[in-house]
C-alpha atoms as a PDB file:
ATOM      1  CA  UNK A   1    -118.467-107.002  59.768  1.00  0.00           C
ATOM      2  CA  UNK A   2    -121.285-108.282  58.275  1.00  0.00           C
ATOM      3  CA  UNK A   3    -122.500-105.983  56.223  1.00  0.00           C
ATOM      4  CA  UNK A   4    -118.500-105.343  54.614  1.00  0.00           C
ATOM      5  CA  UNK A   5    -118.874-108.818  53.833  1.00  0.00           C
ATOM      6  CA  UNK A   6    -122.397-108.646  51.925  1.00  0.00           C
ATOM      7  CA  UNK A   7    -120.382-105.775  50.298  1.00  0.00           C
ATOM      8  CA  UNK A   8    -117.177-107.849  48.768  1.00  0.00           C
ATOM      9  CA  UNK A   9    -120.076-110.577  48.171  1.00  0.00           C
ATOM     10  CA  UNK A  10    -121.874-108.277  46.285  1.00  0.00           C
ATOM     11  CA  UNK A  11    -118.985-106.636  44.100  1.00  0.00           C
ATOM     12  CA  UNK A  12    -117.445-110.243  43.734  1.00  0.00           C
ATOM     13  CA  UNK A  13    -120.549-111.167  41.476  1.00  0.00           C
ATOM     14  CA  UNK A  14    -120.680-107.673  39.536  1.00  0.00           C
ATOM     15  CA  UNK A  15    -117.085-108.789  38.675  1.00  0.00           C
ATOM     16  CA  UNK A  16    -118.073-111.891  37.257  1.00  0.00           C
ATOM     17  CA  UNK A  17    -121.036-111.209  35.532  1.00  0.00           C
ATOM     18  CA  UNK A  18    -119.192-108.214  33.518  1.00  0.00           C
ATOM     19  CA  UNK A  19    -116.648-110.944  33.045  1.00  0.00           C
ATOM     20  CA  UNK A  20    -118.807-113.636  31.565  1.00  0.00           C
ATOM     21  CA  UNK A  21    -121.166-111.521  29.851  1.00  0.00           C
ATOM     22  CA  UNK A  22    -118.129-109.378  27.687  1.00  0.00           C
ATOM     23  CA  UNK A  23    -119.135-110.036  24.460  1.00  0.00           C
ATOM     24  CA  UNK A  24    -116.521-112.825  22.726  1.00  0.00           C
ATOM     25  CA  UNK A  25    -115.954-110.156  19.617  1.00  0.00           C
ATOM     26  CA  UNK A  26    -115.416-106.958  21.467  1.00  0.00           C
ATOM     27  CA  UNK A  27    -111.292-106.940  19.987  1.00  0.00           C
ATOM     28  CA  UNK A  28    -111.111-109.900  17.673  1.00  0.00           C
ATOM     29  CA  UNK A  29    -109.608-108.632  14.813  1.00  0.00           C
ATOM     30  CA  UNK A  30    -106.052-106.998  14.575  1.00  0.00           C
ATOM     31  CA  UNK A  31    -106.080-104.238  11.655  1.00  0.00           C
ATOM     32  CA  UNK A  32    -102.258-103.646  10.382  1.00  0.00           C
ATOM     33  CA  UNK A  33    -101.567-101.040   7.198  1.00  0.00           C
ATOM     34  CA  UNK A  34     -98.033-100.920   6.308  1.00  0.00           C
ATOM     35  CA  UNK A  35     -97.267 -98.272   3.184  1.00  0.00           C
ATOM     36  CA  UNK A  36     -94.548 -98.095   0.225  1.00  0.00           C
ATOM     37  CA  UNK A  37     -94.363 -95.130  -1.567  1.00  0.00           C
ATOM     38  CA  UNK A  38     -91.495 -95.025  -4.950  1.00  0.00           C
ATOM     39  CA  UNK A  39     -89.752 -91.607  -5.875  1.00  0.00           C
ATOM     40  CA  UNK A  40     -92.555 -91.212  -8.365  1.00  0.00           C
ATOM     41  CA  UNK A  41     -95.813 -91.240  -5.811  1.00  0.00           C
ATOM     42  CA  UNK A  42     -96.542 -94.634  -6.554  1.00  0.00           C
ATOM     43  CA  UNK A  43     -98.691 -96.172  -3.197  1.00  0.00           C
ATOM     44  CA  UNK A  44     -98.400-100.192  -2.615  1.00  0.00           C
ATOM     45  CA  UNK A  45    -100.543-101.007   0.364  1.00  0.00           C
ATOM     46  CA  UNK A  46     -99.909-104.218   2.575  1.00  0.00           C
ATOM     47  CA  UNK A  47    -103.513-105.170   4.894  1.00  0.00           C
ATOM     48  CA  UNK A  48    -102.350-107.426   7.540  1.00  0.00           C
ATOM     49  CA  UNK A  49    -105.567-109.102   9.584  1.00  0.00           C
ATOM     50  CA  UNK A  50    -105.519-111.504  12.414  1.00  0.00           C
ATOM     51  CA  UNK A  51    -108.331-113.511  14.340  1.00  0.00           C
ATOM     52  CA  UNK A  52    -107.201-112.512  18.201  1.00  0.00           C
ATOM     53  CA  UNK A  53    -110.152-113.517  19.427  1.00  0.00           C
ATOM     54  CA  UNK A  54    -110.766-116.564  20.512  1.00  0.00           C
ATOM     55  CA  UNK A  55    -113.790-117.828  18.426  1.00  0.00           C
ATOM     56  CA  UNK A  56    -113.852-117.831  14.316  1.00  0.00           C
ATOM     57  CA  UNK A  57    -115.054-115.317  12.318  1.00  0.00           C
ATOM     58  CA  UNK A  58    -116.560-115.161   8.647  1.00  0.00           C
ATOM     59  CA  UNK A  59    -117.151-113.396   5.871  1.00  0.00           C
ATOM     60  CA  UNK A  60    -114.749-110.486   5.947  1.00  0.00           C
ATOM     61  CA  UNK A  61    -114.848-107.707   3.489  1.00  0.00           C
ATOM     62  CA  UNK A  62    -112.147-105.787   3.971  1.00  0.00           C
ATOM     63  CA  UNK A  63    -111.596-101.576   2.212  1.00  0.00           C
ATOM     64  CA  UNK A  64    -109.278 -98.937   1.593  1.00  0.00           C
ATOM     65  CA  UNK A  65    -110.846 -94.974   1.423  1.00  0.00           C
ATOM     66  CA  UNK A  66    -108.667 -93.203  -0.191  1.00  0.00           C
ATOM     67  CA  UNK A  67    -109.788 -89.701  -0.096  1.00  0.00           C
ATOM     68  CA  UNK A  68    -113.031 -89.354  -2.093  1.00  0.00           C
ATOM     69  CA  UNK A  69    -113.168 -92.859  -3.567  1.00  0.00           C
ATOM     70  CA  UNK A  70    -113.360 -96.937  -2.097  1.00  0.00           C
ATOM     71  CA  UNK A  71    -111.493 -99.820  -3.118  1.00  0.00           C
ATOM     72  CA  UNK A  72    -112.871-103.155  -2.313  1.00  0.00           C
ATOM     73  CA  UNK A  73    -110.637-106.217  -1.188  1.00  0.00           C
ATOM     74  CA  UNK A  74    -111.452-109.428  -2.079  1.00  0.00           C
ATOM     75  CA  UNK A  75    -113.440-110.957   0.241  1.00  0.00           C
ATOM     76  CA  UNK A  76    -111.778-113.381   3.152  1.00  0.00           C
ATOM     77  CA  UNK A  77    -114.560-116.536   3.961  1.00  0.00           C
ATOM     78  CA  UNK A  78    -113.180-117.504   7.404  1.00  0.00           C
ATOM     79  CA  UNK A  79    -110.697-116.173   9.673  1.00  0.00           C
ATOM     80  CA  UNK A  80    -109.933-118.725  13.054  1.00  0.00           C
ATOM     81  CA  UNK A  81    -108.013-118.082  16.014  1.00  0.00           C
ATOM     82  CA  UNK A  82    -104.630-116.812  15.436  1.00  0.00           C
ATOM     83  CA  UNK A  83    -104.717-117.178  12.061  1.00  0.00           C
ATOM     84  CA  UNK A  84    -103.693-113.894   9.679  1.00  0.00           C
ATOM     85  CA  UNK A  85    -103.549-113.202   6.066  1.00  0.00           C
ATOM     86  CA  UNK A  86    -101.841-110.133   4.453  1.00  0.00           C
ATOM     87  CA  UNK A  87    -103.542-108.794   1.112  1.00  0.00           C
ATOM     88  CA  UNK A  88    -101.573-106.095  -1.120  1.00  0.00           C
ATOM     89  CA  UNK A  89    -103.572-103.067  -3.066  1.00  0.00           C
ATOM     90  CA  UNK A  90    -102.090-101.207  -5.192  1.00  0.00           C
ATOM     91  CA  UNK A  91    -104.899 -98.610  -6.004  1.00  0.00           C
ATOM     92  CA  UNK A  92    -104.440 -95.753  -3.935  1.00  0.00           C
ATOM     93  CA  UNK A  93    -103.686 -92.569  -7.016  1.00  0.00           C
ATOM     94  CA  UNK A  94    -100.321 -91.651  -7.151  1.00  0.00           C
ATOM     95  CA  UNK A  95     -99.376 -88.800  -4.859  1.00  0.00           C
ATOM     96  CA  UNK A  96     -97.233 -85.542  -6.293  1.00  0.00           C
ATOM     97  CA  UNK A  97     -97.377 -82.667  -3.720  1.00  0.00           C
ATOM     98  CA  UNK A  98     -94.905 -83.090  -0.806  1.00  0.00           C
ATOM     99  CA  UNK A  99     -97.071 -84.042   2.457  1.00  0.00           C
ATOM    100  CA  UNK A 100     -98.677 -86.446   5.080  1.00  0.00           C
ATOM    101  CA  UNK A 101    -101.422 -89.017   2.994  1.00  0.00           C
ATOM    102  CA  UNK A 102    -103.933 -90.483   5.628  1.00  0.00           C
ATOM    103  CA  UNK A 103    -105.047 -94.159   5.032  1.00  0.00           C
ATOM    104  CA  UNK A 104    -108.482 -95.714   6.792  1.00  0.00           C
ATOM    105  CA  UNK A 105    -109.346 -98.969   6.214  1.00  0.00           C
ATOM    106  CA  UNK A 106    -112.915-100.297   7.341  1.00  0.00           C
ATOM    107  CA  UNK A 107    -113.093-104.427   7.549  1.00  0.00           C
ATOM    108  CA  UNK A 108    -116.966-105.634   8.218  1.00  0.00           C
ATOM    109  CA  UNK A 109    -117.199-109.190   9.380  1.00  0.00           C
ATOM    110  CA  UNK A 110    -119.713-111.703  10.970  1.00  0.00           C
ATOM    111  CA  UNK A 111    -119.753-114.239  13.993  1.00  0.00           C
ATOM    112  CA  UNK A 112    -121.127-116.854  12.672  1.00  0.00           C
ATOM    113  CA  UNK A 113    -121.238-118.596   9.185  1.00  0.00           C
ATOM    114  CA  UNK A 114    -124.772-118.198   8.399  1.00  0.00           C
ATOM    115  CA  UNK A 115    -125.175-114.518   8.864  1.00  0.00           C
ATOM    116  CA  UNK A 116    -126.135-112.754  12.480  1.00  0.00           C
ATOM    117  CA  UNK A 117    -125.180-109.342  13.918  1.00  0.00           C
ATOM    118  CA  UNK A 118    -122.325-107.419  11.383  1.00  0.00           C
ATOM    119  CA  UNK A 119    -119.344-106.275  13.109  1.00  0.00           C
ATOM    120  CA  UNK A 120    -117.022-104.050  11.543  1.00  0.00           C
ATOM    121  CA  UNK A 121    -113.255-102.372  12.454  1.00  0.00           C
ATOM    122  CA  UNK A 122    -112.157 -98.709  11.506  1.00  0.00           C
ATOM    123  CA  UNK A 123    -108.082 -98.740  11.356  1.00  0.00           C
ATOM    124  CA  UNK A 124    -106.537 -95.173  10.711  1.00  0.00           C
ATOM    125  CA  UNK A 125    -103.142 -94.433   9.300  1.00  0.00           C
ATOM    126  CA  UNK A 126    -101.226 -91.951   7.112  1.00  0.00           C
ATOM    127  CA  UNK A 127     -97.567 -91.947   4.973  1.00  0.00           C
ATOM    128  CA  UNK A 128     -95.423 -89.048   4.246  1.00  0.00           C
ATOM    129  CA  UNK A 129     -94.158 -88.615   0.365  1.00  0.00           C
ATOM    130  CA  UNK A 130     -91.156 -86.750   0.233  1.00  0.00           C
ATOM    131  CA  UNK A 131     -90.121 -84.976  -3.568  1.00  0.00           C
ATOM    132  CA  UNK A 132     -86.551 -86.491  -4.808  1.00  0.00           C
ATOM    133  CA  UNK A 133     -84.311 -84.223  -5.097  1.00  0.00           C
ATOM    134  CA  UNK A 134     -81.689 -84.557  -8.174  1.00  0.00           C
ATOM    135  CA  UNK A 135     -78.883 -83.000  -7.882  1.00  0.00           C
ATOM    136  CA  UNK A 136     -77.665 -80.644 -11.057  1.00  0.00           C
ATOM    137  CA  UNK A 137     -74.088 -81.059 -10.541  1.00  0.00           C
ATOM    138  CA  UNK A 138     -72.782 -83.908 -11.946  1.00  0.00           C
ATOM    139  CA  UNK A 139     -69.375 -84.940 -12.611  1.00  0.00           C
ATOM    140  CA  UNK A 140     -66.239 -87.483 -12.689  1.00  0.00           C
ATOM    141  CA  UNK A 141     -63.384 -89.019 -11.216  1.00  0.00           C
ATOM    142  CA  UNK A 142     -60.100 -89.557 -12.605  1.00  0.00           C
ATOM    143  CA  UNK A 143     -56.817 -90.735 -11.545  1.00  0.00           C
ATOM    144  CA  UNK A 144     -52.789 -90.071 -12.514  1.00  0.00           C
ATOM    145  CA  UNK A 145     -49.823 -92.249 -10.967  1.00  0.00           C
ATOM    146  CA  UNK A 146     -46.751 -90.028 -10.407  1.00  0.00           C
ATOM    147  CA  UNK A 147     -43.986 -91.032  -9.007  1.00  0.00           C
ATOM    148  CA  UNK A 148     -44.833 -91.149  -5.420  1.00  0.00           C
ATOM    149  CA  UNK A 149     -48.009 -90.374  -5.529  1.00  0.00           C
ATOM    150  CA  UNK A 150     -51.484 -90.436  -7.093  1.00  0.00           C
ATOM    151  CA  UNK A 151     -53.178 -86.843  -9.146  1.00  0.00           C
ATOM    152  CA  UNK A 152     -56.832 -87.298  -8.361  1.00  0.00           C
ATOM    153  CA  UNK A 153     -58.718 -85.154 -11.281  1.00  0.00           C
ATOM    154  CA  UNK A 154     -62.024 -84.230 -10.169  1.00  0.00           C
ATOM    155  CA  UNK A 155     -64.335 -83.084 -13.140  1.00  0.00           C
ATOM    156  CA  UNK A 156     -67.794 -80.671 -11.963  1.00  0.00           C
ATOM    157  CA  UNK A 157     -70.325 -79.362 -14.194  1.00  0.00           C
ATOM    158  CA  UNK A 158     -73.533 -77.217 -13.375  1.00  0.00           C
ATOM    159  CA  UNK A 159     -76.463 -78.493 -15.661  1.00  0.00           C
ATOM    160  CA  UNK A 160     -78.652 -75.876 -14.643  1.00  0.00           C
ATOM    161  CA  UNK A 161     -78.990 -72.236 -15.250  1.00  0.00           C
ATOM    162  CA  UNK A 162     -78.801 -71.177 -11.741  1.00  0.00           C
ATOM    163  CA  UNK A 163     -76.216 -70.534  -9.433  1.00  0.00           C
ATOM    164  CA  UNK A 164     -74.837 -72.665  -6.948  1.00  0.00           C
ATOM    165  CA  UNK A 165     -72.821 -72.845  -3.564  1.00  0.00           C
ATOM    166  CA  UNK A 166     -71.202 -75.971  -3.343  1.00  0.00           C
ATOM    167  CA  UNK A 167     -69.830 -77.586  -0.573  1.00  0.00           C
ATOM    168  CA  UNK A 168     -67.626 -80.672  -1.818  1.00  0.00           C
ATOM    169  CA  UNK A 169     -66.255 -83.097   0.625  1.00  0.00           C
ATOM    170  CA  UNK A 170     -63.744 -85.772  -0.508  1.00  0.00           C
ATOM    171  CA  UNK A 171     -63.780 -89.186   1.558  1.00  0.00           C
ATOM    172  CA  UNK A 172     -60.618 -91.211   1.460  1.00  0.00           C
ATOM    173  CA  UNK A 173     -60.551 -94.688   3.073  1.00  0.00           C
ATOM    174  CA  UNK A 174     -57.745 -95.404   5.799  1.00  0.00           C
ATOM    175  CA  UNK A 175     -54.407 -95.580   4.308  1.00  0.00           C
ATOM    176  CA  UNK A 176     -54.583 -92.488   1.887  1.00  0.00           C
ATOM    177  CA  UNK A 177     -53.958 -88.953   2.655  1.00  0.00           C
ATOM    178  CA  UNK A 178     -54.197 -85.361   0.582  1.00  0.00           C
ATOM    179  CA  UNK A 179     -52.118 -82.987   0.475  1.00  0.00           C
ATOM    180  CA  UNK A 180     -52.872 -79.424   0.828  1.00  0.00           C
ATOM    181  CA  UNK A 181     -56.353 -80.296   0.762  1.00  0.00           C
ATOM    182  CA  UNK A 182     -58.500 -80.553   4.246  1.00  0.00           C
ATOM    183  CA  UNK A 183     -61.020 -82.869   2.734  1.00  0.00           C
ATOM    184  CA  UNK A 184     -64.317 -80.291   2.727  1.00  0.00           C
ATOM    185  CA  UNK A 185     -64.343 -77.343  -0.129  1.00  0.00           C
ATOM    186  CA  UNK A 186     -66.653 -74.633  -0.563  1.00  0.00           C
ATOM    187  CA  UNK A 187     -67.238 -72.950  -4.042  1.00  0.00           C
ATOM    188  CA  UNK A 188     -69.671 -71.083  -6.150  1.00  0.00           C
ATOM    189  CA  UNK A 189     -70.721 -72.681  -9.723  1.00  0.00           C
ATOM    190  CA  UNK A 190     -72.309 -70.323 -12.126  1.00  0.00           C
ATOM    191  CA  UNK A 191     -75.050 -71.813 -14.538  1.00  0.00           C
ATOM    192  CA  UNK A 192     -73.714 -74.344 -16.860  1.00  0.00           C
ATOM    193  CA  UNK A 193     -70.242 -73.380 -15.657  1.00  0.00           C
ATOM    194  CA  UNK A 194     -67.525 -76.181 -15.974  1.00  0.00           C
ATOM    195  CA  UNK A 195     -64.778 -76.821 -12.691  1.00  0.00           C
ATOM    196  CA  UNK A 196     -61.658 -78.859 -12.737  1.00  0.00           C
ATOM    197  CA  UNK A 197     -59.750 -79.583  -9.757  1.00  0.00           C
ATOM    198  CA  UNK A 198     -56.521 -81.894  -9.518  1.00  0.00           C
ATOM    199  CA  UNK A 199     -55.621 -82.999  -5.522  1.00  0.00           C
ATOM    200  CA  UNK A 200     -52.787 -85.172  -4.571  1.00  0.00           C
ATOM    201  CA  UNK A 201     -53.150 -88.214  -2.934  1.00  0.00           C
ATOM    202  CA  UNK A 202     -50.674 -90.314  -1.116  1.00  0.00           C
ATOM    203  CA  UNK A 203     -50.210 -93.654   0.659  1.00  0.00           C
ATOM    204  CA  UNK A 204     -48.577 -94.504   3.671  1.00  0.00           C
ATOM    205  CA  UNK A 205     -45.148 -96.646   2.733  1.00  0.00           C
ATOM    206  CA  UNK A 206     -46.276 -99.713   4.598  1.00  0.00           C
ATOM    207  CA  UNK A 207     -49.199-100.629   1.978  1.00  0.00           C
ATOM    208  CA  UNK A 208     -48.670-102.510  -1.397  1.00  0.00           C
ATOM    209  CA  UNK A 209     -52.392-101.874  -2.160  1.00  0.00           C
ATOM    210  CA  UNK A 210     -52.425-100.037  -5.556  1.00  0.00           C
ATOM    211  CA  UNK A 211     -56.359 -99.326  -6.063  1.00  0.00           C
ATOM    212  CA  UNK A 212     -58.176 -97.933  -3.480  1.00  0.00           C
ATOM    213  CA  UNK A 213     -62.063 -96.795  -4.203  1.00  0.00           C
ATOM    214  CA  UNK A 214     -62.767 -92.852  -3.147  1.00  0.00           C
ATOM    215  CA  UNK A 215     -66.161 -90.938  -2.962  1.00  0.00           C
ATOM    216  CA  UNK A 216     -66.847 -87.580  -3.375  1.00  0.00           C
ATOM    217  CA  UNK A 217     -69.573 -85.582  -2.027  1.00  0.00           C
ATOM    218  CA  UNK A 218     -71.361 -83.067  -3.556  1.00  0.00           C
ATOM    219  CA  UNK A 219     -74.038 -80.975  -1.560  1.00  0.00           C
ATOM    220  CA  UNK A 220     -75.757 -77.811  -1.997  1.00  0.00           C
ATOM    221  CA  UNK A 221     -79.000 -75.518  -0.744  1.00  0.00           C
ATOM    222  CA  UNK A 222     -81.741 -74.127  -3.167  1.00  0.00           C
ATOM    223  CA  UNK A 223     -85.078 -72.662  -1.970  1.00  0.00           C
ATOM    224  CA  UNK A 224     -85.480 -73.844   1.834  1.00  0.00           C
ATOM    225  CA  UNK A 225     -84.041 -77.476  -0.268  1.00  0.00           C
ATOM    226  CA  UNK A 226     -81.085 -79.809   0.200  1.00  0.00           C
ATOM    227  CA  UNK A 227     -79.563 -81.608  -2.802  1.00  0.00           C
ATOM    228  CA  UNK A 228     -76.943 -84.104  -2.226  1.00  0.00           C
ATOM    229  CA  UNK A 229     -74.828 -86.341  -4.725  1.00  0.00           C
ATOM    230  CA  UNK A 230     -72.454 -88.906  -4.849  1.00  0.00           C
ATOM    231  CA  UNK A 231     -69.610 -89.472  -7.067  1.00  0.00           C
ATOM    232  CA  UNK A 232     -67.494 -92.672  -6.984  1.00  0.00           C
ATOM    233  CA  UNK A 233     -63.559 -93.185  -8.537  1.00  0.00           C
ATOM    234  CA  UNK A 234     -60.791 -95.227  -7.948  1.00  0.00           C
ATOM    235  CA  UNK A 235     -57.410 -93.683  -7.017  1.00  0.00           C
ATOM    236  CA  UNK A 236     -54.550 -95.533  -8.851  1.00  0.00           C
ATOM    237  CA  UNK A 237     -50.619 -95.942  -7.807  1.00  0.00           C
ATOM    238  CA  UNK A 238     -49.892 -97.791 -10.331  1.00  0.00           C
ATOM    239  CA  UNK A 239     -50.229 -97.868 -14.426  1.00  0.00           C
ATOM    240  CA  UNK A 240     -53.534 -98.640 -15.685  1.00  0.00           C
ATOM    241  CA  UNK A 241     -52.261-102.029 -17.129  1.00  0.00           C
ATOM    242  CA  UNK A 242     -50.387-102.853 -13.944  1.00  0.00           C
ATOM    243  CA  UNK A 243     -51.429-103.681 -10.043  1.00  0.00           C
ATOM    244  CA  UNK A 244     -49.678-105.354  -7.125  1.00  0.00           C
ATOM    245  CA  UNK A 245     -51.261-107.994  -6.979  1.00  0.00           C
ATOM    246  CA  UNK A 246     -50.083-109.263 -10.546  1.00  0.00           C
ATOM    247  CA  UNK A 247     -45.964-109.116  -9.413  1.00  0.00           C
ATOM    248  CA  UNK A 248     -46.271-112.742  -8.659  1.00  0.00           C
ATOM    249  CA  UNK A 249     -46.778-113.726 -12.340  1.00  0.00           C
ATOM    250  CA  UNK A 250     -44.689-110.617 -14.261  1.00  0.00           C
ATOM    251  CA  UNK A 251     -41.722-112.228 -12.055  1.00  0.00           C
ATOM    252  CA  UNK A 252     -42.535-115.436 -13.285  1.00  0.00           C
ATOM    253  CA  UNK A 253     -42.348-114.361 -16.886  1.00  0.00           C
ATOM    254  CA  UNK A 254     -40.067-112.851 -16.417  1.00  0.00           C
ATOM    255  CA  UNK A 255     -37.581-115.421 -15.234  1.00  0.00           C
ATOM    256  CA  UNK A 256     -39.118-117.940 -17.997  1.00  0.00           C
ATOM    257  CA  UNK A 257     -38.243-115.599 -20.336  1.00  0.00           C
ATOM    258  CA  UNK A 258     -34.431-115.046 -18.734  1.00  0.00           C
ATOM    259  CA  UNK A 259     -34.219-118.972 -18.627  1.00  0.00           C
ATOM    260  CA  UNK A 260     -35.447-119.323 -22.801  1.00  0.00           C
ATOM    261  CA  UNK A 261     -32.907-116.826 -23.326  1.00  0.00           C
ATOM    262  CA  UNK A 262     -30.201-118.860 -21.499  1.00  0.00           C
ATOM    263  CA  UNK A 263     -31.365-122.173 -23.153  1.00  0.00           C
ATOM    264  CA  UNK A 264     -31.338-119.969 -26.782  1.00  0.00           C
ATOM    265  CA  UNK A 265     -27.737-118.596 -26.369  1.00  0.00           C
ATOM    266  CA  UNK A 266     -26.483-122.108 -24.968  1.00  0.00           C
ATOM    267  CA  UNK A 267     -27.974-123.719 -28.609  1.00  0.00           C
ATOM    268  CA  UNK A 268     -26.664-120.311 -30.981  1.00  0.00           C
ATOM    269  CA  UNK A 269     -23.275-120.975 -28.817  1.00  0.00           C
ATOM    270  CA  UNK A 270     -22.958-124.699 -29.647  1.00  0.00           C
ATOM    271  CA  UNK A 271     -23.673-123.943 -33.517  1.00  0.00           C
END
């Protein structure tokens, strides 16, 4: 019994002296990179740091390496506990090549104000640039009132010289309805070739809305590539100069002008 004792005794004071001796910076600095990267390749880095330690810490120099080349940060005097500060850098060169982009950033510090041992923390990350796709095939939207329904002209033209199989999808919000038309079309577009289609649209007889907005989507594959578009319209029921929501005042007018005319034949009457 004794001797298990001497034992826990024994491993009880390895415990603390590992505990007392840890050294106070062995994780005080937290090393966040957070990446924005534009259609064009542009890079804007954000360099989050924050004291987690529990002591302060000075002169911090923190740096990006971007590939071959360094770019300094300006340097940070003093750091304490909990604080953070977030520095932007906007030097990394502009990427072009679809890919994965690693980031490091090294940040050297000291433990005391005066100089003393330098420590320094390596922080790894990366960012994926994706190409933009434009799409080719642009086009329009325009609408027709009929009597009881709404002629939706949809306008497509191919801008390049290569084929393409379209797949068009047509998005109506609730309410509306086509006819003869499922919503999802698939055609093939020569280069520079020209489409026209006209699909009717109709309402359902318990709306008084008269504008309702549509989209139409325009999708289609080239070389392991997907190209998408978006084309917006409105889909009328109503004249161009008229809507629904303006019957209010045309029946005022209207019966101001009924009551002028009353007043005017009363007068021309009397004479």
């Amino acid at each position: 019994m004794f001797s298990h004792l001497k034992f826990f005794i024994i491993l009880f004071a390895v415990f603390t002296m590992v505990t007392v001796e840890r050294p106070a910076w062995a994780k005080p600095l937290d090393v966040l990179i957070q990446n924005e990267v534009d259609d064009t390749g542009n890079v804007n880095l954000l360099l989050t740091l924050k004291n987690s330690g529990s002591r302060s810490i000075y002169h911090i120099r923190p740096m990006f390496h971007f590939h071959h080349s360094m770019s300094m940060m300006s340097k940070i005097m003093r750091l304490d506990p909990g604080q953070s500060i977030t520095l932007e850098n906007d030097k990394h060169p502009p990427v072009r090549r679809v890919g994965r982009y690693p980031l490091t950033a090294m940040v050297e510090f000291w433990l005391h104000p005066n100089g003393g041992t330098k420590k320094s923390v390596l922080f790894t990350d990366s960012f994926f640039f994706k190409e933009p796709l434009i799409s080719k095939v642009e086009g329009k939207l325009a609408s027709v009132t009929d009597l009881d329904s709404s002629i939706l002209n949809v306008f497509l033209k191919n801008r390049s010289e290569s084929l393409k199989n379209i797949r068009m999808m047509l998005l109506l919000p609730p309410g509306l309805a086509a006819k003869n038309f499922s919503g999802v079309m698939g055609f093939t577009m020569r280069g520079g070739e020209a489409k026209n289609f006209q699909i009717r649209v109709f309402r359902r007889e318990n709306i008084e809305r008269d504008r309702f907005p549509v989209r139409l989507m325009i999708e289609y594959g080239e070389m392991l590539k997907h190209y998408s578009s978006e084309i917006n319209g409105t889909v009328r029921f109503s004249p161009v100069w008229y809507s629904m929501k303006y019957m209010p005042h045309f029946t005022v007018l209207a019966l101001m002008a009924l009551i002028l005319l009353s007043y005017y034949y009363r007068i021309y009457n009397k004479k």
